[in-house]
N, C-alpha and C. Protein backbone atom coordinates (compact mmCIF):
# COMPACT_ATOMS: atom_id res chain seq x y z
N UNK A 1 -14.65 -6.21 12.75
CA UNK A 1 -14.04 -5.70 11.54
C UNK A 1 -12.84 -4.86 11.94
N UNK A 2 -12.17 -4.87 10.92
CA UNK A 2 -10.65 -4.43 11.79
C UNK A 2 -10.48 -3.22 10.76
N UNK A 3 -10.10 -1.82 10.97
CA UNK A 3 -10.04 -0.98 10.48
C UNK A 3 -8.32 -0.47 10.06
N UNK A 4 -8.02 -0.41 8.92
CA UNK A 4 -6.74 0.52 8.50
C UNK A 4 -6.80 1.84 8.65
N UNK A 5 -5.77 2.40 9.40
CA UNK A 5 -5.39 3.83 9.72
C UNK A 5 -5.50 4.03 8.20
N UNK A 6 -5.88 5.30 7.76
CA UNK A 6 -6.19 6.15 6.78
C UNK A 6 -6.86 6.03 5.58
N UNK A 7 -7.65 4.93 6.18
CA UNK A 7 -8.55 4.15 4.79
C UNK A 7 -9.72 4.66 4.96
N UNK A 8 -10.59 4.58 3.79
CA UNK A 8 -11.74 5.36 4.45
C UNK A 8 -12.70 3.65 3.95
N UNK A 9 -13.79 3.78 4.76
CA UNK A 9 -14.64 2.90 4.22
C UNK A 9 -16.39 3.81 4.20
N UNK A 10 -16.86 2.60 3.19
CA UNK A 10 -18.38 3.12 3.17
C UNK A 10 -19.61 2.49 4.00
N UNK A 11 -20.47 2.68 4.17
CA UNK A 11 -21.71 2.23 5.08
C UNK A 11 -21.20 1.18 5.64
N UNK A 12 -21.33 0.17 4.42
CA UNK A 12 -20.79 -1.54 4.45
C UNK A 12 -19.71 -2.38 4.66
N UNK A 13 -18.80 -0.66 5.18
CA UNK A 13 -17.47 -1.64 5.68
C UNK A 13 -16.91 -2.28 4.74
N UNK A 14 -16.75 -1.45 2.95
CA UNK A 14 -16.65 -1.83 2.02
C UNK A 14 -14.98 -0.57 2.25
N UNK A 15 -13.76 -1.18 1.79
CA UNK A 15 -12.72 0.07 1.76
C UNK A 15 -13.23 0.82 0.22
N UNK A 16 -12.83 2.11 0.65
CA UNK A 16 -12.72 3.06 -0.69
C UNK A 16 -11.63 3.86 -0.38
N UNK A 17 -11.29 4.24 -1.68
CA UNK A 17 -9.82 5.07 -1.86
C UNK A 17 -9.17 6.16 -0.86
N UNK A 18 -8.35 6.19 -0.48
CA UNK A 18 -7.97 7.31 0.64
C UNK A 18 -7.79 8.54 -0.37
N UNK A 19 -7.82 9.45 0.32
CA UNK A 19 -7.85 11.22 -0.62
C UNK A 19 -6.19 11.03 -1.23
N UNK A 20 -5.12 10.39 -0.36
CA UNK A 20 -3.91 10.10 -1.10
C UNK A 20 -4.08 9.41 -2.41
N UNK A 21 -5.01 8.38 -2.66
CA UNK A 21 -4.92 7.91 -3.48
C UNK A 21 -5.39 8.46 -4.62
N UNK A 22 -6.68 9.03 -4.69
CA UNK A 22 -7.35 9.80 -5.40
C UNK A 22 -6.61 10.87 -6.36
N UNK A 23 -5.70 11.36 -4.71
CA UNK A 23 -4.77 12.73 -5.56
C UNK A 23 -3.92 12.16 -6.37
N UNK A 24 -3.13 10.80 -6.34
CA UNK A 24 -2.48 10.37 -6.95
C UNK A 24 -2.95 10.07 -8.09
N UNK A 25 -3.99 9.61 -8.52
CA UNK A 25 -4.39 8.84 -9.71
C UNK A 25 -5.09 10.17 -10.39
N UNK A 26 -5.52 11.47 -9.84
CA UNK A 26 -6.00 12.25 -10.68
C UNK A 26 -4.62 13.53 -11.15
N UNK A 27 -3.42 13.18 -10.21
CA UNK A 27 -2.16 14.02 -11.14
C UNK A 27 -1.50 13.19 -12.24
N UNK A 28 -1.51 11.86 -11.94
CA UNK A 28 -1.28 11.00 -13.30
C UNK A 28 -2.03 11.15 -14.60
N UNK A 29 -3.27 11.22 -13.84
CA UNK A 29 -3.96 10.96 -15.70
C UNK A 29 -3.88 13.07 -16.30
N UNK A 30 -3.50 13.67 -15.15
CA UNK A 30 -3.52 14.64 -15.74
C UNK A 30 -2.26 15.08 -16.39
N UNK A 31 -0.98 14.64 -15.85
CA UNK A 31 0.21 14.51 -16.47
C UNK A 31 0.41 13.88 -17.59
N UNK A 32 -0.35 12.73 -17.94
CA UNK A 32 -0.52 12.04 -18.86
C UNK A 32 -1.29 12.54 -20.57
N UNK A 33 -2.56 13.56 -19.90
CA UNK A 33 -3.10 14.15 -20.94
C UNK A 33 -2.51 15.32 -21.35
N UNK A 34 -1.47 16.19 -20.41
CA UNK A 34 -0.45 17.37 -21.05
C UNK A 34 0.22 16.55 -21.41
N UNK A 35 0.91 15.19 -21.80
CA UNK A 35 2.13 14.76 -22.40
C UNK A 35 1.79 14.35 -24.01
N UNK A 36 0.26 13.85 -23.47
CA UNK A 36 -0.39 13.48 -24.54
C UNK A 36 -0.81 14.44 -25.89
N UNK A 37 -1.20 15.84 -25.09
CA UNK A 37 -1.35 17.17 -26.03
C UNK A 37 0.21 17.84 -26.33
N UNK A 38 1.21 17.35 -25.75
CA UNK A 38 2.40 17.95 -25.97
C UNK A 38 3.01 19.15 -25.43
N UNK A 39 2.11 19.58 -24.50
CA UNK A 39 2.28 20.84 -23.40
C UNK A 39 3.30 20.48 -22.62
N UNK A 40 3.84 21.92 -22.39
CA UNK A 40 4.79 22.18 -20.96
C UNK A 40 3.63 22.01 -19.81
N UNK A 41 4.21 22.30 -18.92
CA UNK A 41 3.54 22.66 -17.41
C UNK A 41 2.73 24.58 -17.81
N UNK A 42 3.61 25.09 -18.08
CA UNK A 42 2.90 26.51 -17.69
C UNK A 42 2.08 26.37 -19.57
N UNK A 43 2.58 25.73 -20.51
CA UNK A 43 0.68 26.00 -21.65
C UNK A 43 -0.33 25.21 -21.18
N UNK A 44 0.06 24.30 -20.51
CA UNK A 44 -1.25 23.64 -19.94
C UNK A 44 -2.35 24.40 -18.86
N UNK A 45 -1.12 24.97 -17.69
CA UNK A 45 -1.84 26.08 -17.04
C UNK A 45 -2.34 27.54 -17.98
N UNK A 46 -1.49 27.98 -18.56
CA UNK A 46 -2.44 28.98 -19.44
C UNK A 46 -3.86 28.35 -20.16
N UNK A 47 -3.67 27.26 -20.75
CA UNK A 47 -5.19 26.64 -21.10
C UNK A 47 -6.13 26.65 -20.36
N UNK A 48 -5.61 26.29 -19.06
CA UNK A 48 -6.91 26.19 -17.74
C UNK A 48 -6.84 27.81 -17.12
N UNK A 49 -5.88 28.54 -17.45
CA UNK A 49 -6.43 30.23 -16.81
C UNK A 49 -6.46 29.69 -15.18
N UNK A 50 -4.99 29.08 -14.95
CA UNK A 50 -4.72 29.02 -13.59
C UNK A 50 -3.56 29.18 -13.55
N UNK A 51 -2.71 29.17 -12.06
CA UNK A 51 -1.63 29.52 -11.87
C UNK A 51 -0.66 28.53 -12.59
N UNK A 52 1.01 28.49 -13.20
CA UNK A 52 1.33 27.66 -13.14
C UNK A 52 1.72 26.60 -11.84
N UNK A 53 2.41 27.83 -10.79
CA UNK A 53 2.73 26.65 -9.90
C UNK A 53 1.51 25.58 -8.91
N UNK A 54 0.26 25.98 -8.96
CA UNK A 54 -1.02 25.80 -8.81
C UNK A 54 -1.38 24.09 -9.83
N UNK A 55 -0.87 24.16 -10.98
CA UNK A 55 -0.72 23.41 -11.96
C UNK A 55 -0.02 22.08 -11.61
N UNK A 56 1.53 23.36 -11.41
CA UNK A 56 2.96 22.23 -10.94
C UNK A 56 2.29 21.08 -9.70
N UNK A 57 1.36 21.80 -8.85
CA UNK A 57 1.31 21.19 -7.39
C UNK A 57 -0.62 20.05 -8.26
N UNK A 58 -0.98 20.65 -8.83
CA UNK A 58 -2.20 19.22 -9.31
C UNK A 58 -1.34 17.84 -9.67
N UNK A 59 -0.20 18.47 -10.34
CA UNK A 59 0.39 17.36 -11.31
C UNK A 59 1.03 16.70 -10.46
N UNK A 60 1.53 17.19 -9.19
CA UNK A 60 2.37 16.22 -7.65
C UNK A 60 1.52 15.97 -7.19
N UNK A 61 0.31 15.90 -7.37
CA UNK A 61 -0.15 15.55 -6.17
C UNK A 61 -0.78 15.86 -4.69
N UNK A 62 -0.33 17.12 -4.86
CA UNK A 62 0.06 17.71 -3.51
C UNK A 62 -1.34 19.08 -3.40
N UNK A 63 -1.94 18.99 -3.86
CA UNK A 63 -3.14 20.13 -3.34
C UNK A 63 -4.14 19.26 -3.43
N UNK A 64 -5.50 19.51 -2.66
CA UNK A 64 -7.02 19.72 -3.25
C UNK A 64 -7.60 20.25 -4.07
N UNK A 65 -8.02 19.45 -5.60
CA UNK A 65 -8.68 20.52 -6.18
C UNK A 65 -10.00 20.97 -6.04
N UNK A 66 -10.36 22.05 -6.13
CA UNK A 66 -12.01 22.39 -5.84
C UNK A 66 -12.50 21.67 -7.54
N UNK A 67 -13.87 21.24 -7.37
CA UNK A 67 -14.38 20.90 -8.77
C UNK A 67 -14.14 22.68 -9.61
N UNK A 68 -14.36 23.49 -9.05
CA UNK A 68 -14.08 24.39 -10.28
C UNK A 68 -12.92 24.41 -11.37
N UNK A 69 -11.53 23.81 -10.61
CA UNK A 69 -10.54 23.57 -11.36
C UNK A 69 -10.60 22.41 -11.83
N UNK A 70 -10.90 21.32 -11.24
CA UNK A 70 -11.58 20.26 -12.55
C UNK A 70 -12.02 20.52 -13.58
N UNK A 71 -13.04 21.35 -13.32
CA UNK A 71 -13.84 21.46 -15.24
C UNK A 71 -13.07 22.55 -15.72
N UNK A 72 -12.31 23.35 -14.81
CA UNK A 72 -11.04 24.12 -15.74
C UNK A 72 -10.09 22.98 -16.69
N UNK A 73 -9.28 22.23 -15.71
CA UNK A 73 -8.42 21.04 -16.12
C UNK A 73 -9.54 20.19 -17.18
N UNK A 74 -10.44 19.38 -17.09
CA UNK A 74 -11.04 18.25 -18.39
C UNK A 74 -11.26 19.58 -19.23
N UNK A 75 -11.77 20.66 -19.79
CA UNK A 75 -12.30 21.34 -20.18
C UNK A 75 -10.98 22.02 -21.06
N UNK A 76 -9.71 22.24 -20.86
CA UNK A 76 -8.19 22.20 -21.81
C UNK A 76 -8.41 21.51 -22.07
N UNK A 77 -8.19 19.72 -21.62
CA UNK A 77 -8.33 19.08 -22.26
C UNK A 77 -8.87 17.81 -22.80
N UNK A 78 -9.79 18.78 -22.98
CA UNK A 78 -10.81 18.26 -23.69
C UNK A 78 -11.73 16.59 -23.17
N UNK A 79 -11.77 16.48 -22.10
CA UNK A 79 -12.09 15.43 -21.67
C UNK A 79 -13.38 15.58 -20.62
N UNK A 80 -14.28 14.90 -19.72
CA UNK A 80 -14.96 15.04 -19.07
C UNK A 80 -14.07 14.92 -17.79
N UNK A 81 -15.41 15.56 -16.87
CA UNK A 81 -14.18 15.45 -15.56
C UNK A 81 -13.70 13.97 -14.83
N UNK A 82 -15.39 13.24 -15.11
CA UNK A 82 -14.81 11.94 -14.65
C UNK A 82 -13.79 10.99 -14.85
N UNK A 83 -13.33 11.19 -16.44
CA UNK A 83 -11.97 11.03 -17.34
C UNK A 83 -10.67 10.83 -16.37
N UNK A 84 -10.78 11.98 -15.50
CA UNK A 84 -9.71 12.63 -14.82
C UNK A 84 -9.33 11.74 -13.63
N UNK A 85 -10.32 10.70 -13.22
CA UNK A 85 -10.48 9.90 -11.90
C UNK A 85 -10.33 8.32 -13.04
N UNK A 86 -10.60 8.26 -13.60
CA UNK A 86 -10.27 6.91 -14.22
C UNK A 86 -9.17 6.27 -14.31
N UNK A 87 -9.00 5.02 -14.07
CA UNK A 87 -7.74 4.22 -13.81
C UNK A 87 -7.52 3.55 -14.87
N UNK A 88 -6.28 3.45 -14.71
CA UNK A 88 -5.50 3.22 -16.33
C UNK A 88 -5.85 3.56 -17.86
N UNK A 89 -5.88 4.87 -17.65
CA UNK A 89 -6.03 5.94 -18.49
C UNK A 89 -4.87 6.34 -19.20
């Protein structure tokens, strides 16, 4: 079995999503649900009682979120957390 640099796989040598990808598809659907509620960047972060630039960096992509800021983030708005990982949302 031939392995891709930065892929992750499971038991079965089945590929699953790299953490790039993940981060990607969970700042989309979250960009998507502030566009959808009509928020800036910083009312969306005041909704979740987090930083804005903390916010700015979910919506790039570019941090780890701990699940605590998940159920901060579905919990503005109004969604479950798994919501947040769903594709083509």
């Amino acid at each position: 079995m031939v392995y891709k640099r930065n892929s992750c796989y499971d038991f079965y040598g089945v590929p699953k999503p790299s953490v790039n990808q993940t981060q990607d598809l969970l700042a989309g659907n979250v960009r998507r649900l502030r566009e959808k509620a009509g928020w800036t960047q910083e009312q969306a972060a005041d909704a979740m009682e987090i930083a804005t630039r903390h916010y700015q960096k979910i919506e790039a992509g570019d941090v780890n979120v701990t699940v605590a800021t998940l159920v901060r983030v579905a919990k503005a708005f109004g969604v479950d957390v798994k919501a947040l990982f769903e594709e083509g949302k």
